[in-house]
C-alpha atoms as a PDB file:
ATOM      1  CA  UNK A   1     -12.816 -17.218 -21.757  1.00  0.00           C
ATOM      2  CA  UNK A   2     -12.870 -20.585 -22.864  1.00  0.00           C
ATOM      3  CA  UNK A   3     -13.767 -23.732 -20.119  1.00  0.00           C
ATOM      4  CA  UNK A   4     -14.460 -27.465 -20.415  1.00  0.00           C
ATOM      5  CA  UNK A   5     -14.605 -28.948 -17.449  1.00  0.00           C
ATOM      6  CA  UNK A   6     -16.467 -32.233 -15.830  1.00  0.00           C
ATOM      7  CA  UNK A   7     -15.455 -33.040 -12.128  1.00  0.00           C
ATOM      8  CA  UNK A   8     -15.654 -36.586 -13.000  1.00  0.00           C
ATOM      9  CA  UNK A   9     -13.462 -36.430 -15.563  1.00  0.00           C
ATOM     10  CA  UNK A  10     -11.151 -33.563 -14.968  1.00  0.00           C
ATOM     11  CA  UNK A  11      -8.201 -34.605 -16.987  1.00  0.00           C
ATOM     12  CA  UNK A  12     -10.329 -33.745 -20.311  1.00  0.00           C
ATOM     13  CA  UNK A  13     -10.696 -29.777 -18.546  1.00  0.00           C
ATOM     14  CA  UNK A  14      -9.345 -27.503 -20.564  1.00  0.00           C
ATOM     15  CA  UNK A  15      -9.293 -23.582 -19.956  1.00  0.00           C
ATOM     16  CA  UNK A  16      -8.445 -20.551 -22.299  1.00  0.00           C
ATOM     17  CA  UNK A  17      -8.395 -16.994 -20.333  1.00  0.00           C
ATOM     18  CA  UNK A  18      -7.477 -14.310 -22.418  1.00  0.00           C
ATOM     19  CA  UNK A  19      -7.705 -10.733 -19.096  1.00  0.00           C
ATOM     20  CA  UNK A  20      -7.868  -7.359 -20.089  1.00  0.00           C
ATOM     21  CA  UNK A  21      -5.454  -6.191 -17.805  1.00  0.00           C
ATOM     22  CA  UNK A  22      -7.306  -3.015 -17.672  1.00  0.00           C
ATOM     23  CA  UNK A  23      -9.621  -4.999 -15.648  1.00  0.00           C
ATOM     24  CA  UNK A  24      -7.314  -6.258 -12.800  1.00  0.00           C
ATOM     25  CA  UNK A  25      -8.627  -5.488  -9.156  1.00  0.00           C
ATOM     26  CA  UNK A  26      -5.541  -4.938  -6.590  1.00  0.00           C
ATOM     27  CA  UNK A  27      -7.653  -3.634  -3.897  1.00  0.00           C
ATOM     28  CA  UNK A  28      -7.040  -0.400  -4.551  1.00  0.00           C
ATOM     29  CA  UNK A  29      -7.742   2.260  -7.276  1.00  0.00           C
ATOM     30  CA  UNK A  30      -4.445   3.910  -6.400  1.00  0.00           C
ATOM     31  CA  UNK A  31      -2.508   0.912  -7.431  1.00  0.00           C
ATOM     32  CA  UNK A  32      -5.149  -0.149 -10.438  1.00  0.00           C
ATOM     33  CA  UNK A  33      -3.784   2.907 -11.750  1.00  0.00           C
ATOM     34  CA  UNK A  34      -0.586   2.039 -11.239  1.00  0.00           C
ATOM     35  CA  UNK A  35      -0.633  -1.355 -12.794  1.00  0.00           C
ATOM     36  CA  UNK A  36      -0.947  -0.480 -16.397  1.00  0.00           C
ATOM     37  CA  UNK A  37       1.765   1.404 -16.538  1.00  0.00           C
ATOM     38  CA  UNK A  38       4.824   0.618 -17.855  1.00  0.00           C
ATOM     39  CA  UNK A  39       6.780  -0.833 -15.282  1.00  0.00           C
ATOM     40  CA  UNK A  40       4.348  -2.540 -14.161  1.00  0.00           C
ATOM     41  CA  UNK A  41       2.017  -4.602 -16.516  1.00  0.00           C
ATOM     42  CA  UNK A  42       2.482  -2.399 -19.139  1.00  0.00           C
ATOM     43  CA  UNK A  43      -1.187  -2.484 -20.903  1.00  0.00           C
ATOM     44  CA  UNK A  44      -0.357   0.048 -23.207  1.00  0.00           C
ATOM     45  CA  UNK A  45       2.376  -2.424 -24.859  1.00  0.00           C
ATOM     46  CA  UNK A  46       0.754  -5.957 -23.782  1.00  0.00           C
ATOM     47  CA  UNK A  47      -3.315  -5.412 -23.159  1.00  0.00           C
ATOM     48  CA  UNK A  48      -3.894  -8.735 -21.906  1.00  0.00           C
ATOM     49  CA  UNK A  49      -2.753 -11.471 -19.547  1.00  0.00           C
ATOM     50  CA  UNK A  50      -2.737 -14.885 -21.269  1.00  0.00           C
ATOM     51  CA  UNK A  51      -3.553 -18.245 -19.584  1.00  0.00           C
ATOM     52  CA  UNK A  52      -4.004 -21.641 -21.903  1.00  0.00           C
ATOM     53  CA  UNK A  53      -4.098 -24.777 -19.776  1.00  0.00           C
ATOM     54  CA  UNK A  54      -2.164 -27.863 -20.565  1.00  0.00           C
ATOM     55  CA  UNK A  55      -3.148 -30.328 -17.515  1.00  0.00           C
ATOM     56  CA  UNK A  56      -5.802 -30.668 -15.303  1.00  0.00           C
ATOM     57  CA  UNK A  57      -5.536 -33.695 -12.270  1.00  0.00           C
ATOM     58  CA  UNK A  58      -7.854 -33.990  -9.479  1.00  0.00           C
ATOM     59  CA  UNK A  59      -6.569 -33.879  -6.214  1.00  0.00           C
ATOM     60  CA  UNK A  60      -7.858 -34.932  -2.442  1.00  0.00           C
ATOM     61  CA  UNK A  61     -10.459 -33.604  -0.909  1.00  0.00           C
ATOM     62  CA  UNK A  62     -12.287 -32.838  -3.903  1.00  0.00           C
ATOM     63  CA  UNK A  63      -9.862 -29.919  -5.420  1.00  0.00           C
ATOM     64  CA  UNK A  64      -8.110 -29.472  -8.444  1.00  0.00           C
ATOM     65  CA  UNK A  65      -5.295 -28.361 -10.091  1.00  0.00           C
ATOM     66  CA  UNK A  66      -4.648 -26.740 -13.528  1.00  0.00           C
ATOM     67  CA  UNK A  67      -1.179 -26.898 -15.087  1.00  0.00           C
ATOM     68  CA  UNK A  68      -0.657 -24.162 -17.822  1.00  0.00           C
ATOM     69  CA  UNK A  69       1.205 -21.276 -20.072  1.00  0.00           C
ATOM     70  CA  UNK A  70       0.623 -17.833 -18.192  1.00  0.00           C
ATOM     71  CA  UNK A  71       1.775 -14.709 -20.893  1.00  0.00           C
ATOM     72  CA  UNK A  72       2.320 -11.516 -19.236  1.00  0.00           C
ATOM     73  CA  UNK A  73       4.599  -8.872 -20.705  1.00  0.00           C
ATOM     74  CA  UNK A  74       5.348 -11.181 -23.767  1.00  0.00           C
ATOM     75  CA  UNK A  75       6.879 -13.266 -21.135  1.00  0.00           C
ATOM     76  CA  UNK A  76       5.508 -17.035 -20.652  1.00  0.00           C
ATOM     77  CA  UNK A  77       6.155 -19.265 -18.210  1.00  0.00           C
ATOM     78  CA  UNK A  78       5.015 -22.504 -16.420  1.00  0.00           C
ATOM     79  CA  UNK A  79       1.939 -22.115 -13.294  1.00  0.00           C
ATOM     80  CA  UNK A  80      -0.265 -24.140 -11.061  1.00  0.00           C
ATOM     81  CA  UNK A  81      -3.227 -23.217 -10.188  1.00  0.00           C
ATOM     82  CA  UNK A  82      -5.088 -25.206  -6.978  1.00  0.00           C
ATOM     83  CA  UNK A  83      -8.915 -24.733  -7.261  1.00  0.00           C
ATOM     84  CA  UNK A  84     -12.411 -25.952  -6.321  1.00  0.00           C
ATOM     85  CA  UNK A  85     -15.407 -26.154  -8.573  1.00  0.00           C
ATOM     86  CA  UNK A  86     -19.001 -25.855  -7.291  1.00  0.00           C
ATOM     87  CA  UNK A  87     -22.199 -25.793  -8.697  1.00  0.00           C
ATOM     88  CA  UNK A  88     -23.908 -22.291  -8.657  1.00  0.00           C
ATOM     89  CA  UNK A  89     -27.140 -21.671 -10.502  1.00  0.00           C
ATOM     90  CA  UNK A  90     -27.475 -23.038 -13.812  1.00  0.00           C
ATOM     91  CA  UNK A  91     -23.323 -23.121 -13.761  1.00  0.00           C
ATOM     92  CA  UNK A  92     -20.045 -23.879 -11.825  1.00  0.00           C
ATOM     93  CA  UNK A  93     -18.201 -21.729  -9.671  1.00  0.00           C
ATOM     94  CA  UNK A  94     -14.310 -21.671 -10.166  1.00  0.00           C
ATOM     95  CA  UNK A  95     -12.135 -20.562  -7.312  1.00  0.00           C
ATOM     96  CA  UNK A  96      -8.885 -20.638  -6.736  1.00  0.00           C
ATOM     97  CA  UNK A  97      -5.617 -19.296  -5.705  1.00  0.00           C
ATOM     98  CA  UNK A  98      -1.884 -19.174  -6.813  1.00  0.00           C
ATOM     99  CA  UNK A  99       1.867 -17.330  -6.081  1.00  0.00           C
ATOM    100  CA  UNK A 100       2.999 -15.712  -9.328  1.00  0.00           C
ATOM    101  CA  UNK A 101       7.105 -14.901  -9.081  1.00  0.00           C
ATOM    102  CA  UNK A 102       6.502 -11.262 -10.438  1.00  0.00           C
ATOM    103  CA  UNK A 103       9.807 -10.681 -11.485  1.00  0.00           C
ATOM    104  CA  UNK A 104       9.620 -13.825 -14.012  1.00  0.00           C
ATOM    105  CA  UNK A 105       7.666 -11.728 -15.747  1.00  0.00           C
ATOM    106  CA  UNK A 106       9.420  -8.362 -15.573  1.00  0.00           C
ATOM    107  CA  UNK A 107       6.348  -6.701 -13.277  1.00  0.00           C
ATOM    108  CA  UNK A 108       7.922  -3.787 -11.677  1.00  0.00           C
ATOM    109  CA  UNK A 109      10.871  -2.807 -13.472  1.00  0.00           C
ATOM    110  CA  UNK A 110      13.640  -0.329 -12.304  1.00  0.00           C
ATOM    111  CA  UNK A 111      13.505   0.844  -8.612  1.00  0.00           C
ATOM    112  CA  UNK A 112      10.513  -1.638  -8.192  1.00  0.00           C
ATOM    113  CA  UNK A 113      12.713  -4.430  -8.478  1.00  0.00           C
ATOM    114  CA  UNK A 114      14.343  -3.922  -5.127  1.00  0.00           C
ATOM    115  CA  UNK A 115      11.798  -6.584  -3.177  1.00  0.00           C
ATOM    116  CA  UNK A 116      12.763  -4.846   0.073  1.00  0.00           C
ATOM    117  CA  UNK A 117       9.762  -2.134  -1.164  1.00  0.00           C
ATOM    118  CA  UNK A 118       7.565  -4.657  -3.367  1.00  0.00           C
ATOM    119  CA  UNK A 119       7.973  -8.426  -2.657  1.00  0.00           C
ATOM    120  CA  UNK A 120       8.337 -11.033  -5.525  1.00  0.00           C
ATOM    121  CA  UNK A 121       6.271 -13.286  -4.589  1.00  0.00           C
ATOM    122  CA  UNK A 122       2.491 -11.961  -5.283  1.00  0.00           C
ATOM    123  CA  UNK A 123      -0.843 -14.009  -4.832  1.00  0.00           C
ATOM    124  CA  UNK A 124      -3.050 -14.317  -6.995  1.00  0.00           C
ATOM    125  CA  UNK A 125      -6.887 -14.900  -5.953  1.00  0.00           C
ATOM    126  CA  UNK A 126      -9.681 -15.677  -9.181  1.00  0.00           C
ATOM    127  CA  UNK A 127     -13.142 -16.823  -8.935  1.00  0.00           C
ATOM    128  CA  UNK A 128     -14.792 -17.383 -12.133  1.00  0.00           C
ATOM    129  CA  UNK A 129     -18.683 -17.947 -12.413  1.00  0.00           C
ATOM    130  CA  UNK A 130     -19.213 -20.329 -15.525  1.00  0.00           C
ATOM    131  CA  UNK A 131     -22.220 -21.129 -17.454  1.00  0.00           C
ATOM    132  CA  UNK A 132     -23.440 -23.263 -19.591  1.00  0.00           C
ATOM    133  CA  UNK A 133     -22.639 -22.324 -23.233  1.00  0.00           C
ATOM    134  CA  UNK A 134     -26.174 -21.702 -25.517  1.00  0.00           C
ATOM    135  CA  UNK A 135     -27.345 -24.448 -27.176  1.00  0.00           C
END
């Protein structure tokens, strides 16, 4: 994980997320399982979800949006991310929430495709707890 961001000036904020998609929480250890496989997210193949922001604009009521390159399955494409930042400890808590098109990225291949059993549209919920780098 890479972040640089300062509320004041957020379209400096940059963010770098490189997810072990070993590591992705559904809910439900049934379906953790069932993520890494092949038709799904395929972790064997492609280990990691990708994010590397290109934008970052402030918007009312003191939210935020990041603009940037998601990889999944060796597939990239364009998201949006609205979020909030607030101040937690010595650092800032991200949080945040976004609809990823899961077929764009050819998650749930074969019979899953039929979105009568597993919808395309899926949201996706992060809240990341960032601190202060070492000096």
């Amino acid at each position: 994980l890479q972040l640089d961001f300062d509320a004041r000036k957020p379209e400096a904020g940059m963010a770098k997320i490189d997810m072990d998609v070993a590591s992705i929480d559904s809910g439900s250890d049934e379906a953790n399982v069932e993520l890494v496989k092949r038709v799904w997210l395929d972790g064997a193949k492609f280990p990691k979800v990708q994010f590397a922001s290109t934008a970052v604009k402030a918007l009312p009521g003191g939210r935020f949006e990041v603009t940037g390159k998601m990889t999944i399955k060796g597939t990239t494409r364009d998201v949006s991310a609205p979020f909030t930042v607030k101040p937690q400890g010595t650092g800032q808590l991200f949080e945040g929430a976004f609809v990823l098109k899961r077929l764009e990225f050819k998650i749930g291949e074969g019979p899953w495709s039929d979105t009568e059993t597993v919808a395309d549209e899926v949201q996706i919920r992060f809240k990341v707890l960032a601190n202060p780098a070492p000096k």
